[in-house]
C-alpha atoms as a PDB file:
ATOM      1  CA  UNK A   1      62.804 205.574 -92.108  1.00  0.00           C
ATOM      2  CA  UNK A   2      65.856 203.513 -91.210  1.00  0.00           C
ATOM      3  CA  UNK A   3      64.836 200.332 -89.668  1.00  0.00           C
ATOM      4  CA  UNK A   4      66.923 197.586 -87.189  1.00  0.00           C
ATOM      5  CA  UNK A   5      66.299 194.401 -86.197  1.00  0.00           C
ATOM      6  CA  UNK A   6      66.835 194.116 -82.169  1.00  0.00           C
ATOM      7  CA  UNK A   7      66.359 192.930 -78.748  1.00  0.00           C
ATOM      8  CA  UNK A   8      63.269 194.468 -76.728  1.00  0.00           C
ATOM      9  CA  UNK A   9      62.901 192.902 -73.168  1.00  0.00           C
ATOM     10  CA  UNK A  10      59.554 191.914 -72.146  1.00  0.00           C
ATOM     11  CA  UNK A  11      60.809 189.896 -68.974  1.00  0.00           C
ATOM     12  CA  UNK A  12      60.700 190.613 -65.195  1.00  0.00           C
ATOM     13  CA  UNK A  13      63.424 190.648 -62.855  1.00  0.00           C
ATOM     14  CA  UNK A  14      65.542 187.227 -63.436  1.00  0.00           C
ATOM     15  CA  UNK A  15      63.338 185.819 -65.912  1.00  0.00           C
ATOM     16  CA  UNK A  16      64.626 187.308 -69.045  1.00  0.00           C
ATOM     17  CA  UNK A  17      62.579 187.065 -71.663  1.00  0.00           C
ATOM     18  CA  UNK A  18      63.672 189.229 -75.443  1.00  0.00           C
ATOM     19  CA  UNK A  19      61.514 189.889 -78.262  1.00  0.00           C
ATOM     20  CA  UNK A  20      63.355 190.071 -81.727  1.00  0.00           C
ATOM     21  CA  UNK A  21      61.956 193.043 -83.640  1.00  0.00           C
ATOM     22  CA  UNK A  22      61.884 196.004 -86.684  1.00  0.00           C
ATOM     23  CA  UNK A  23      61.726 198.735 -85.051  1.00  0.00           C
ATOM     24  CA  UNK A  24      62.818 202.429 -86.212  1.00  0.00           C
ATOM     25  CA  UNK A  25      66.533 202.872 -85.510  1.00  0.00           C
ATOM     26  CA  UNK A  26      65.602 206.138 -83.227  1.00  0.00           C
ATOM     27  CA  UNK A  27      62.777 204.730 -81.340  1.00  0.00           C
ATOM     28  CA  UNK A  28      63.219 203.395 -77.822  1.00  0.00           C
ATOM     29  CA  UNK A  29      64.415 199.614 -76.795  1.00  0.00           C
ATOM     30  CA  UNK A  30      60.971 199.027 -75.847  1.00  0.00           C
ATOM     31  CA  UNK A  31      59.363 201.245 -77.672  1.00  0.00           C
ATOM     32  CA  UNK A  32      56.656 200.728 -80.454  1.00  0.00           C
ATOM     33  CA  UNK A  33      57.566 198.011 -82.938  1.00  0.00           C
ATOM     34  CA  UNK A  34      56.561 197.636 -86.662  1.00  0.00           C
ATOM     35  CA  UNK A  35      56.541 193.893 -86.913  1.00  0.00           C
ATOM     36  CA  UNK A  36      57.549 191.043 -83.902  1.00  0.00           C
ATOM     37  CA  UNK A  37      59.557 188.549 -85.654  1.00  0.00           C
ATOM     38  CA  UNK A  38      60.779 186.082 -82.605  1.00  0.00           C
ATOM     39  CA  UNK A  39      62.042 185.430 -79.326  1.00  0.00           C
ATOM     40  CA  UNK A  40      65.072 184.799 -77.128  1.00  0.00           C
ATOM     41  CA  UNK A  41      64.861 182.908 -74.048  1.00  0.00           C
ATOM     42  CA  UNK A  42      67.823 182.923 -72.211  1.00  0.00           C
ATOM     43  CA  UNK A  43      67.216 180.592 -69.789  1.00  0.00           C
ATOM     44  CA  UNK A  44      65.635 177.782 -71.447  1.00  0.00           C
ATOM     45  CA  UNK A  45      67.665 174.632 -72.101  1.00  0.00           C
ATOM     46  CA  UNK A  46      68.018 173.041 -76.028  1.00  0.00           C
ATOM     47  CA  UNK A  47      67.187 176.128 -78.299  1.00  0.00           C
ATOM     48  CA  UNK A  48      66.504 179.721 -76.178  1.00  0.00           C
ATOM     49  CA  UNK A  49      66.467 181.477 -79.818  1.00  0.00           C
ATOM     50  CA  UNK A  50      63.051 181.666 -82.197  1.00  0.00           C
ATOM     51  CA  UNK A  51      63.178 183.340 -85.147  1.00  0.00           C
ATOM     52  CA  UNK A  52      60.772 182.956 -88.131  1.00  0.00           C
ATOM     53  CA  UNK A  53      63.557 183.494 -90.644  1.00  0.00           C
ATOM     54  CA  UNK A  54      61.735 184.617 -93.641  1.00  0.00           C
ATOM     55  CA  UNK A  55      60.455 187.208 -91.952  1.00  0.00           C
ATOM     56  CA  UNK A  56      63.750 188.232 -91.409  1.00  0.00           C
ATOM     57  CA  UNK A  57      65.068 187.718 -94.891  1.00  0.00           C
ATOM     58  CA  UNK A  58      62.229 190.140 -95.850  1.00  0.00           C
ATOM     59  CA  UNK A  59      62.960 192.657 -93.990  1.00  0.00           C
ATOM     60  CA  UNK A  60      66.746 192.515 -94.865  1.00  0.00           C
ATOM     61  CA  UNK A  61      65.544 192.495 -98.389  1.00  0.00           C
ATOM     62  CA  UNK A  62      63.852 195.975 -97.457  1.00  0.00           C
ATOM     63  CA  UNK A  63      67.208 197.495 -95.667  1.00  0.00           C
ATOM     64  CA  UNK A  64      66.419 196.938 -92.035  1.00  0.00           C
ATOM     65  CA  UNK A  65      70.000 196.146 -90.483  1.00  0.00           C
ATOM     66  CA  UNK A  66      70.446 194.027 -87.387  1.00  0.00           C
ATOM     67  CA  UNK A  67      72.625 194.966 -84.103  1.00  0.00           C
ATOM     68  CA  UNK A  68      75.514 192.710 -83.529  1.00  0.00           C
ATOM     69  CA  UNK A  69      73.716 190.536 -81.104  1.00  0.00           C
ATOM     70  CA  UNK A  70      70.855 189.834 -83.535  1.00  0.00           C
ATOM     71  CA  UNK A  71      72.960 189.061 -86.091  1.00  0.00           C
ATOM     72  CA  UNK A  72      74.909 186.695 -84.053  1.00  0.00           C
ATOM     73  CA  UNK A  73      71.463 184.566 -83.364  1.00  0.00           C
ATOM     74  CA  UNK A  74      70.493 184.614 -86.572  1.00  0.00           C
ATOM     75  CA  UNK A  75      73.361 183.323 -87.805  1.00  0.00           C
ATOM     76  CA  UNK A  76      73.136 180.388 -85.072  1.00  0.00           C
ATOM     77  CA  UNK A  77      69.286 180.162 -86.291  1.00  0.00           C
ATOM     78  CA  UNK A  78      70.419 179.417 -89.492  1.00  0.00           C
ATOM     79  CA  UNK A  79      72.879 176.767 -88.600  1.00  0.00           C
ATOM     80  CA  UNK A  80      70.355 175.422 -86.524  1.00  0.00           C
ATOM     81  CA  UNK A  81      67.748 175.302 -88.988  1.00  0.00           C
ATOM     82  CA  UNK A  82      69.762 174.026 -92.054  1.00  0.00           C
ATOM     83  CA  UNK A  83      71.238 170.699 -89.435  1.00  0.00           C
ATOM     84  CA  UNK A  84      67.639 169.867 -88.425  1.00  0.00           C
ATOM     85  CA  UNK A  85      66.811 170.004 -92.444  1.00  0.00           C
ATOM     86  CA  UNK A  86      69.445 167.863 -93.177  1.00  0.00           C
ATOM     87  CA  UNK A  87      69.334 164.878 -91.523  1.00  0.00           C
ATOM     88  CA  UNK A  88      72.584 163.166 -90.785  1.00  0.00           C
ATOM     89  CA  UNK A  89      73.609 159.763 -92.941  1.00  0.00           C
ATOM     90  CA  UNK A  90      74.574 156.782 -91.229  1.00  0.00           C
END
């Protein structure tokens, strides 16, 4: 069972609105999902991407492999994540 970690679209017409989940590699894009891990907002202003990152490390721990796209926003979840951490000295 190969798994990925993609976009499924849940929106209507000009309101985009993406779920970020596992899914089997052959299933459709908005087919059945194992596990819903976050969202992406396009439109929103300040942070359009939501991803519950542990979740995600977990399933890269089990071999699931994200599409370009995802791996692009999780990337810029991570940098997002570790700046709010770390708060900036004066």
């Amino acid at each position: 069972m190969a798994l990925k970690i993609r976009l499924t679209k849940v929106g209507s017409v000009h309101q985009p609105l993406y779920r970020v989940v596992v899914a089997e590699a052959r299933s459709r894009r908005d087919g059945a999902a194992v596990e819903n891990i976050g969202t992406y907002t396009p439109k929103t202003n300040g942070n359009p991407i939501n991803i519950k990152l542990d979740r995600v490390d977990y399933w890269l721990s089990k071999g699931a492999l994200p599409t370009d796209t995802v791996h692009a926003m999780i990337k810029k979840a991570r940098r997002t994540e570790a700046a709010t951490a770390t708060p900036a000295s004066a």
